[in-house]
Protein backbone atom coordinates (compact mmCIF):
# COMPACT_ATOMS: atom_id res chain seq x y z
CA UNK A 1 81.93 9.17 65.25
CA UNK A 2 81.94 7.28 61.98
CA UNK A 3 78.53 6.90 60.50
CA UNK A 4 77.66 3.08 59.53
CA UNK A 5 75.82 3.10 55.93
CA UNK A 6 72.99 1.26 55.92
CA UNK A 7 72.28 -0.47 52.56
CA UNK A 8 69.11 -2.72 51.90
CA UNK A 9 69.43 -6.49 52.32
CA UNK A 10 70.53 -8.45 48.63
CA UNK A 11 66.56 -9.97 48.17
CA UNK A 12 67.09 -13.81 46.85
CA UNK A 13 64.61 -15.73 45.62
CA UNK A 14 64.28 -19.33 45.12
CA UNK A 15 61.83 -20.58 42.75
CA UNK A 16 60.85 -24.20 42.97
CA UNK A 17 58.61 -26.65 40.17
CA UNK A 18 58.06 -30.10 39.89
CA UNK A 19 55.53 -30.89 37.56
CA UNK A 20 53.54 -33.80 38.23
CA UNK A 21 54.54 -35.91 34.80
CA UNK A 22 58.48 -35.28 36.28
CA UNK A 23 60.54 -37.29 38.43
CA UNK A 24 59.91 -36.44 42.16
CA UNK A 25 62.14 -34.20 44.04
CA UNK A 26 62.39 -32.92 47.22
CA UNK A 27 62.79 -29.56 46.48
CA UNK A 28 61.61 -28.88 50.13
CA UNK A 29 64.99 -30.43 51.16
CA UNK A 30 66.97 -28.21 49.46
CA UNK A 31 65.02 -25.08 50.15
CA UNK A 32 65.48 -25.82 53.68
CA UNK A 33 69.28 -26.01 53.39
CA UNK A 34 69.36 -22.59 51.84
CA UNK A 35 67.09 -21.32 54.32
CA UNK A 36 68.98 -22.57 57.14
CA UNK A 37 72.74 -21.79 55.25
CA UNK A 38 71.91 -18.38 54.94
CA UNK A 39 70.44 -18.52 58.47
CA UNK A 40 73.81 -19.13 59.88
CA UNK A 41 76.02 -17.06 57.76
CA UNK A 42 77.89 -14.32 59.37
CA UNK A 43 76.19 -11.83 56.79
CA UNK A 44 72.80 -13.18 57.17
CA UNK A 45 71.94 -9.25 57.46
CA UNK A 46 72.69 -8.99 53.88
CA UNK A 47 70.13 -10.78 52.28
CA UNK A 48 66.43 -11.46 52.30
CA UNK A 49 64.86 -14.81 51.39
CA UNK A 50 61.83 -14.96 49.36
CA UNK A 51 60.61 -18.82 48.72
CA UNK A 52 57.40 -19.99 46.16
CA UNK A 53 56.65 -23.50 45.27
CA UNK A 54 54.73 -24.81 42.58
CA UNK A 55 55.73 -22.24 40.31
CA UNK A 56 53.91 -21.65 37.40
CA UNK A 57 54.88 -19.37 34.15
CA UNK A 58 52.56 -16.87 35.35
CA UNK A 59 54.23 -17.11 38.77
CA UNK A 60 57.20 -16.64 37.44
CA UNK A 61 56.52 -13.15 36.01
CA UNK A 62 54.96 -11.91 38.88
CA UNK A 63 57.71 -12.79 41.10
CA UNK A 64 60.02 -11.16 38.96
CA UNK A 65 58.33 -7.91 38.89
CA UNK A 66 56.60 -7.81 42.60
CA UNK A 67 59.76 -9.00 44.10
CA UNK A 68 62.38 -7.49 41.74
CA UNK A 69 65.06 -10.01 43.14
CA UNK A 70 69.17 -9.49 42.80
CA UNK A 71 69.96 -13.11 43.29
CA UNK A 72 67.67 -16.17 41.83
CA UNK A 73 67.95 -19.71 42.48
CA UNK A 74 65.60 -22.44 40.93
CA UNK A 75 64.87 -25.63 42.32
CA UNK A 76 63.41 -28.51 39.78
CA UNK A 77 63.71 -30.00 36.23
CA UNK A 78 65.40 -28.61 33.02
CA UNK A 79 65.73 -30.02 30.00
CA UNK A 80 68.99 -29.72 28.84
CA UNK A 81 69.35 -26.59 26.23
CA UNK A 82 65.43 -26.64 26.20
CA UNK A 83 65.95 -25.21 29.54
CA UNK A 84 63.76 -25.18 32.97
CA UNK A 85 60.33 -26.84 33.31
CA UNK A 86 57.66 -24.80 35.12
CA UNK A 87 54.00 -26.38 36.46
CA UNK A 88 51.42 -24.46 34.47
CA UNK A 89 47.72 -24.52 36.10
CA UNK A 90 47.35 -28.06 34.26
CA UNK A 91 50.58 -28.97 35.90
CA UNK A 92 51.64 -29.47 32.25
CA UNK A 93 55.94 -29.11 31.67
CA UNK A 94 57.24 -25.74 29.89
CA UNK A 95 60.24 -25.03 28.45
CA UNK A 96 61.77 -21.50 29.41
CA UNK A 97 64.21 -21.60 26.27
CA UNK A 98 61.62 -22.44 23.47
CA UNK A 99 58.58 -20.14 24.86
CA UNK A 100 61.10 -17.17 26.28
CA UNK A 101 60.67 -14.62 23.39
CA UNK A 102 56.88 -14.32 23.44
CA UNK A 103 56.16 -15.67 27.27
CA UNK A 104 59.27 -13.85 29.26
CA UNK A 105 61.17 -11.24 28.59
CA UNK A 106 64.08 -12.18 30.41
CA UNK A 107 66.81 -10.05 28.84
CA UNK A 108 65.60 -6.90 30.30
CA UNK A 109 65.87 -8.82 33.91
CA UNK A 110 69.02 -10.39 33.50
CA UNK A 111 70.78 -6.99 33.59
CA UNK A 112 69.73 -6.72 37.13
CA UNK A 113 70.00 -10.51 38.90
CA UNK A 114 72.32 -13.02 39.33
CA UNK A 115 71.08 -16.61 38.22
């Protein structure tokens, strides 16, 4: 009898911010498609979605390290080569690319996901 490995499920997170000084999306649209995508996909077993709107900086990090993702998907504004925009608790707009040195430290993550 051939033994079946079991391996854990590929954890994806999608990450979604629309600050309120933005354009509005519907970011709950798209979520859903991914949701229900993956839902139907013949290796559904494979992967495990984690979802958070609103997502602030702080949110951000946290995510990162409580979830420790493989595959992350965001959902919102960027601005250009600035980069992404995040709600902060003012619902203020942040740029990922101009903060990341002293706010993120993403180059020790990016070994380890897929963006």
């Amino acid at each position: 009898m051939v033994k079946q490995q079991t391996t854990q499920p590929r954890k994806i997170l999608i990450l979604a911010a629309s600050p309120v000084d933005q354009a509005k999306l519907r970011l709950d649209v798209e979520t859903r498609e991914i949701d229900e995508g993956l839902r139907r996909s013949q290796h559904r077993e494979q992967f495990q979605l984690e979802k958070l709107g609103a997502v602030r900086t702080d949110d951000l990090r946290r995510a990162l390290l409580d979830i420790n993702p493989q595959i992350l998907h965001f959902c919102g504004h960027g601005t250009g080569s600035d980069g992404l925009v995040f709600a902060d608790q003012q619902t203020c707009k942040w740029s990922s690319h101009t903060q990341r040195p002293k706010k993120l430290r993403y180059r020790s993550y990016a070994s380890r996901a897929c963006c």
